[in-house]
Protein backbone atom coordinates (compact mmCIF):
# COMPACT_ATOMS: atom_id res chain seq x y z
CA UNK A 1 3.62 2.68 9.42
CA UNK A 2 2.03 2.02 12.79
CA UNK A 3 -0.24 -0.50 13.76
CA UNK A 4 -2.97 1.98 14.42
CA UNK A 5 -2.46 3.85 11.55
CA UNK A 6 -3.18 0.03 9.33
CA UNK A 7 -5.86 -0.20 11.02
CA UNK A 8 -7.98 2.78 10.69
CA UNK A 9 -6.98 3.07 7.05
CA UNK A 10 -8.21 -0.62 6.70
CA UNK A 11 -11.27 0.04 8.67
CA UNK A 12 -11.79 3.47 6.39
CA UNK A 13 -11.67 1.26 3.14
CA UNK A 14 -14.10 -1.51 4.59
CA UNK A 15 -16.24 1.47 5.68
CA UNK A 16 -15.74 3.00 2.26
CA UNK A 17 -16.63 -0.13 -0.01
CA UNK A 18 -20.04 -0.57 2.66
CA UNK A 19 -21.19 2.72 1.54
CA UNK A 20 -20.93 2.15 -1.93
CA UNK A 21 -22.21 -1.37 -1.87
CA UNK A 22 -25.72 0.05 0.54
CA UNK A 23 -25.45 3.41 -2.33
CA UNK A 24 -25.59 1.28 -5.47
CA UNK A 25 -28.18 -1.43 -3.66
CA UNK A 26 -30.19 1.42 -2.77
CA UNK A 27 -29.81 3.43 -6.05
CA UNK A 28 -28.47 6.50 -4.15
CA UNK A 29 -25.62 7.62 -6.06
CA UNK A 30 -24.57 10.42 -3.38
CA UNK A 31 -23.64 7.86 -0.97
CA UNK A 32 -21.97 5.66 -3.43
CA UNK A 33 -20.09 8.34 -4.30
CA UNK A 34 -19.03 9.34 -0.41
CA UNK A 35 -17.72 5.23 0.00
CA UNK A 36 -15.67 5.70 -3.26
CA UNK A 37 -14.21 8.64 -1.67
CA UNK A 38 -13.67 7.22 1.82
CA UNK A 39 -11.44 4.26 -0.37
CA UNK A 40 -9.36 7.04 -2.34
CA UNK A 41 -8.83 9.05 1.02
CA UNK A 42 -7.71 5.45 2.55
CA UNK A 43 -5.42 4.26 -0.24
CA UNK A 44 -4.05 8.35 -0.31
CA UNK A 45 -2.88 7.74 3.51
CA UNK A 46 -2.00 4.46 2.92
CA UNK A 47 0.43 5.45 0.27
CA UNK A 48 1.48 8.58 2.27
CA UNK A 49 2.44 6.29 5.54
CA UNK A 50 4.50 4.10 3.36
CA UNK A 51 6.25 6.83 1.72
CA UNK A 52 7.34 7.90 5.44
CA UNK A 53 8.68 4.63 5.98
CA UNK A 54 10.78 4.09 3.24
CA UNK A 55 12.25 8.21 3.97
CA UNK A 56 12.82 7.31 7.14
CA UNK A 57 14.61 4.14 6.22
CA UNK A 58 16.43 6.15 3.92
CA UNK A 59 17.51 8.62 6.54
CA UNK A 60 18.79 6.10 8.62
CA UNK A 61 21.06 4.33 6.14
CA UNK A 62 22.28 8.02 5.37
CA UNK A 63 23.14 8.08 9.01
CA UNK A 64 24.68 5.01 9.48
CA UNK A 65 26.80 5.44 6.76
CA UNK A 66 27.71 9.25 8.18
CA UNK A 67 29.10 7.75 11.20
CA UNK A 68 31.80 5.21 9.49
């Protein structure tokens, strides 16, 4: 996973749990709802970009092993 790709995914989840914290201070469920979300879409990319790692680590041990 790139740098970049941490990052906004971080800064998604921090954005995420503001948004529910200001919803449930407020007592507006809606937006409490949309930072829950924007923390499941974060941890769902998260997971996805670390899945693509360990393929592509997999794919290169495939090929190193190819070319013995």
């Amino acid at each position: 996973m790139g740098l970049s790709d941490k990052i906004g995914n971080k800064a998604e989840e921090l954005g995420g749990k503001a948004k529910e914290a200001a919803g449930e201070a407020t007592g507006d469920e809606q937006l409490a709802g949309e930072g829950r979300a924007d923390q499941a879409k974060a941890a769902l990319k998260d997971g996805v970009e670390k899945v693509k790692d360990v393929v592509g680590d997999v794919v290169d041990n495939v090929a190193k092993h190819l070319k013995k």
